[in-house]
N, C-alpha and C. Protein backbone atom coordinates (compact mmCIF):
# COMPACT_ATOMS: atom_id res chain seq x y z
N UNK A 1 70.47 123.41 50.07
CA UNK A 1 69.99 123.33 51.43
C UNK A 1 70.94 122.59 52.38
N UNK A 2 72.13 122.06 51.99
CA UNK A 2 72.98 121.51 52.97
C UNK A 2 73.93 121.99 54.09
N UNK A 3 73.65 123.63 53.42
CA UNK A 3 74.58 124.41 54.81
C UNK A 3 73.15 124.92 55.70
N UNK A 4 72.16 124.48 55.52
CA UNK A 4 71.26 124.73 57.02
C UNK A 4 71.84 123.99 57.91
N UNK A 5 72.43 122.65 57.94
CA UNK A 5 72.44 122.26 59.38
C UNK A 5 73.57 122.02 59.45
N UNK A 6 74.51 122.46 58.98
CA UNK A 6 75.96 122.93 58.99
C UNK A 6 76.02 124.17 60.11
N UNK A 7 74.65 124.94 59.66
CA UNK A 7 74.76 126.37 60.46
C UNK A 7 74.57 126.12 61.76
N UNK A 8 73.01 124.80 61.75
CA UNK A 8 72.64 124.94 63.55
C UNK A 8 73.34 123.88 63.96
N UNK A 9 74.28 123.00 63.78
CA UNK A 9 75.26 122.18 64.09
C UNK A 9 75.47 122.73 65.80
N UNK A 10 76.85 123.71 65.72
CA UNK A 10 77.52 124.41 67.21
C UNK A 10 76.31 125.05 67.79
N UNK A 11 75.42 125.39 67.66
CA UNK A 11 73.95 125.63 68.57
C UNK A 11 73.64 124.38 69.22
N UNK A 12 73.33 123.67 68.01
CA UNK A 12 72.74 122.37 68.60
C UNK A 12 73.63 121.92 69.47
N UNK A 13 74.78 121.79 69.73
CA UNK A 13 76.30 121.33 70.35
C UNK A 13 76.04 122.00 71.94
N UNK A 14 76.24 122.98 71.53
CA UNK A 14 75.96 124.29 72.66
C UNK A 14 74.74 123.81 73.69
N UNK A 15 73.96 123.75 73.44
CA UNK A 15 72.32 123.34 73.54
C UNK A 15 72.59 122.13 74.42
N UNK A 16 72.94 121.10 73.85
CA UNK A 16 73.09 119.65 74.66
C UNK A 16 74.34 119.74 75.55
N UNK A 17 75.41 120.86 75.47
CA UNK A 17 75.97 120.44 76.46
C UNK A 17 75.62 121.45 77.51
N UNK A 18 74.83 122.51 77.34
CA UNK A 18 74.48 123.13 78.29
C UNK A 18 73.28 122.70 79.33
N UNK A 19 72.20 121.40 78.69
CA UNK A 19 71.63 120.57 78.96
C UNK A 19 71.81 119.47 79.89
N UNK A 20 72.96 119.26 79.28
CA UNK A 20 74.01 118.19 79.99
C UNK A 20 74.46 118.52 81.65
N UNK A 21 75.23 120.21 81.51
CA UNK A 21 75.45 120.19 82.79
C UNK A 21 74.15 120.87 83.61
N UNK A 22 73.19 121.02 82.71
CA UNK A 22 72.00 121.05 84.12
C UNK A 22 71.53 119.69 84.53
N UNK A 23 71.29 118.98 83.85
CA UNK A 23 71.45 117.80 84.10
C UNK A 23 71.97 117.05 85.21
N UNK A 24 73.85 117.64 85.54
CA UNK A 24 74.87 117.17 86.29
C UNK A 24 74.53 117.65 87.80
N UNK A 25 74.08 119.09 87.22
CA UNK A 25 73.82 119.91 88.68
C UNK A 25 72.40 119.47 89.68
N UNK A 26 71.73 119.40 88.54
CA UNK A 26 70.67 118.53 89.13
C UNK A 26 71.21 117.00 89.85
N UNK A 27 71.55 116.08 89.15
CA UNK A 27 72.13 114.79 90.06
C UNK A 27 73.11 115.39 91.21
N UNK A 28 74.05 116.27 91.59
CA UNK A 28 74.67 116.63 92.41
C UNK A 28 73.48 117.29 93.44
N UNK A 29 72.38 117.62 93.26
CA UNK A 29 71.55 118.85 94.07
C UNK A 29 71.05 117.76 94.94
N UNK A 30 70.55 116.51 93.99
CA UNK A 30 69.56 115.69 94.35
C UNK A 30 70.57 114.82 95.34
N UNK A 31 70.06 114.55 96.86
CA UNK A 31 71.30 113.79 97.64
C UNK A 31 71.46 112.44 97.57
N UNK A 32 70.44 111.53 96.81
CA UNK A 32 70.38 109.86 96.94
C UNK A 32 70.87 110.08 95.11
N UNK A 33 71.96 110.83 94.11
CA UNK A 33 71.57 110.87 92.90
C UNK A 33 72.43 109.64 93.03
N UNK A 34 72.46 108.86 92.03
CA UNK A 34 72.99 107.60 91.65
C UNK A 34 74.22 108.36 91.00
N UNK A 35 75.54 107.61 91.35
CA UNK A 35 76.96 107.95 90.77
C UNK A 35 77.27 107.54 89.49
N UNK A 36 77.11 106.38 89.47
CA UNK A 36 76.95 105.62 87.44
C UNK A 36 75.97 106.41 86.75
N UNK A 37 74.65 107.15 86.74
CA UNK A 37 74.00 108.21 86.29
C UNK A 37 75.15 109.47 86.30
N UNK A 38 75.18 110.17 87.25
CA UNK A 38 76.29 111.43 87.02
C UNK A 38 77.42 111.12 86.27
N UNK A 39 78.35 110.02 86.24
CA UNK A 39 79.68 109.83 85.38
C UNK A 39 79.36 109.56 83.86
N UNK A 40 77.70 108.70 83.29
CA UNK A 40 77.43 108.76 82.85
C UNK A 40 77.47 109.97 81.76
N UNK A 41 76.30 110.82 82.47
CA UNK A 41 76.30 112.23 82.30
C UNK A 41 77.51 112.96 81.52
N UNK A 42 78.37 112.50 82.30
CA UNK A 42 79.44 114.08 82.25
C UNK A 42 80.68 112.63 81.12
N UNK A 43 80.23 111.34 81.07
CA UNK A 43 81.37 110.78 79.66
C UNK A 43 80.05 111.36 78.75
N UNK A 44 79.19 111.36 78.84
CA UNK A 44 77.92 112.05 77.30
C UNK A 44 78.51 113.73 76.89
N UNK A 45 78.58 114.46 77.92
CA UNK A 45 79.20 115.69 77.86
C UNK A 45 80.70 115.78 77.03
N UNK A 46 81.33 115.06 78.02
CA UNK A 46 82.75 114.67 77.11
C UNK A 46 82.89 114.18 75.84
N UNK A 47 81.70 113.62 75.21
CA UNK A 47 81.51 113.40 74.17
C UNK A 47 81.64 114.54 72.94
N UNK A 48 80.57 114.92 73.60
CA UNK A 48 79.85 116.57 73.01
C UNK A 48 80.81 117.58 72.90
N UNK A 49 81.68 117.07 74.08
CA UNK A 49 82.60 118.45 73.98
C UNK A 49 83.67 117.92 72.94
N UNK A 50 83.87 116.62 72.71
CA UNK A 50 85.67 116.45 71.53
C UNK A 50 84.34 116.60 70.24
N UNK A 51 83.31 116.39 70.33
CA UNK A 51 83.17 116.80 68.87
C UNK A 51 82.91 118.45 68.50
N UNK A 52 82.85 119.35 69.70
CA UNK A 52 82.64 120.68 69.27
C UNK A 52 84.05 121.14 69.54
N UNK A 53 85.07 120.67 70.19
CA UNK A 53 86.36 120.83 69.70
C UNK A 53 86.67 120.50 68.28
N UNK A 54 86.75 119.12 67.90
CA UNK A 54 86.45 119.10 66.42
C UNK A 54 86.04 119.95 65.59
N UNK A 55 84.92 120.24 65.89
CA UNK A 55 84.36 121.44 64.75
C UNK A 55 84.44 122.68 64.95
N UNK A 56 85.55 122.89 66.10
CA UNK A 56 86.06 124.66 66.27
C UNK A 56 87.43 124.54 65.98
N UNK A 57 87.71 123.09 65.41
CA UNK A 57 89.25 122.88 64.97
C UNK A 57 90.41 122.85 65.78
N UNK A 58 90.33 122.20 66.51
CA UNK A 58 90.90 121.93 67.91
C UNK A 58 92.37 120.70 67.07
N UNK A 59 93.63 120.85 68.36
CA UNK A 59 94.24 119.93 67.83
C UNK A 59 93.63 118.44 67.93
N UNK A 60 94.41 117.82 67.13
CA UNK A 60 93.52 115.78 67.49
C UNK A 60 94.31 115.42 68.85
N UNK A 61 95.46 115.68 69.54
CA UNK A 61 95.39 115.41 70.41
C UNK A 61 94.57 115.76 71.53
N UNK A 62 94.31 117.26 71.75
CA UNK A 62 93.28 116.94 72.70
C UNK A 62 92.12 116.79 72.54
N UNK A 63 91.48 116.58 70.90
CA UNK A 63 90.25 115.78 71.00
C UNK A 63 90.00 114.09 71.13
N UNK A 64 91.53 113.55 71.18
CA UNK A 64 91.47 112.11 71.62
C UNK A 64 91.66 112.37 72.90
N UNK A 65 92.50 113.42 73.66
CA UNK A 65 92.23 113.01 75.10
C UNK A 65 90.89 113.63 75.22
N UNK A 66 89.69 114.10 74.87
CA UNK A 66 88.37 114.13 75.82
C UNK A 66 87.77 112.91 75.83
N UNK A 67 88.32 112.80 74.06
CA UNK A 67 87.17 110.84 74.06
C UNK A 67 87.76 110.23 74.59
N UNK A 68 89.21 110.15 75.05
CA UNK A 68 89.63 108.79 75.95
C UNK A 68 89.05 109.09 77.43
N UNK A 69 89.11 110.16 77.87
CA UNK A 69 88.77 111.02 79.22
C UNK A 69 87.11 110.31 78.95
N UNK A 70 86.17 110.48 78.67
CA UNK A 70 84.91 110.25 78.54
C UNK A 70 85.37 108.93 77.94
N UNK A 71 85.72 108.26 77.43
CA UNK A 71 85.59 106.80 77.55
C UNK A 71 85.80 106.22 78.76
N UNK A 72 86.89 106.63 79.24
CA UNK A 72 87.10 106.10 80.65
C UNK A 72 86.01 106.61 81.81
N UNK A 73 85.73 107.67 81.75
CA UNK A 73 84.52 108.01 82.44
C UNK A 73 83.24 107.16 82.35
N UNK A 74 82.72 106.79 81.42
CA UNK A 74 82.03 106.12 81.11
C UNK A 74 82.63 104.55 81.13
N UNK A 75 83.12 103.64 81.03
CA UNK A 75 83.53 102.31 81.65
C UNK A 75 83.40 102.25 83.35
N UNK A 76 84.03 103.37 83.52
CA UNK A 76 84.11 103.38 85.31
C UNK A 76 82.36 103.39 85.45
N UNK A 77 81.37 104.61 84.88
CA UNK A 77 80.15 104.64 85.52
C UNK A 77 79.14 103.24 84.91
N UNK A 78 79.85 102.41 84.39
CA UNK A 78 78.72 101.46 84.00
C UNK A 78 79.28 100.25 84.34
N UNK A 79 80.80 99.88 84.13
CA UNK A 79 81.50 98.34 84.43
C UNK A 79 82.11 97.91 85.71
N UNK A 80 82.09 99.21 85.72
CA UNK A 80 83.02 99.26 87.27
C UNK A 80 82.13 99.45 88.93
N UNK A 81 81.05 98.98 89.07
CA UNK A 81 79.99 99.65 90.28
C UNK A 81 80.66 99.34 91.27
């Protein structure tokens, strides 16, 4: 039973980041949306996305630049106001 969630893994991937940018579109729609919420958002996305690069076998460089890209995204939306 260990390749079941091997299988819904890139669904599940798919799923949250397609979540994610409704999510984004929504804080952009909404006009008072808070900016540390949206950068938030989209370093969680960036997340999502170097690990489904990862698991579509992507080189490691550009799956360290999304996590550095979304790390830095995320410092700016939480340390930096």
């Amino acid at each position: 039973m260990p390749a079941l969630p091997a299988l819904w893994l890139p669904w599940l991937l798919n799923l949250i980041l397609v979540l994610m940018a409704a999510e984004a579109a929504w804080l952009l729609w909404r006009s008072p949306a808070p900016p540390q919420r949206l950068r938030s958002v989209l370093a969680g996305a960036g997340l999502v996305l170097a690990w489904r690069l990862h698991e579509a076998g992507a080189a490691p460089l550009v799956v360290a630049a999304c996590l550095g890209a979304a790390g830095l995204s995320h410092l700016r939306a939480w340390w930096w106001r």
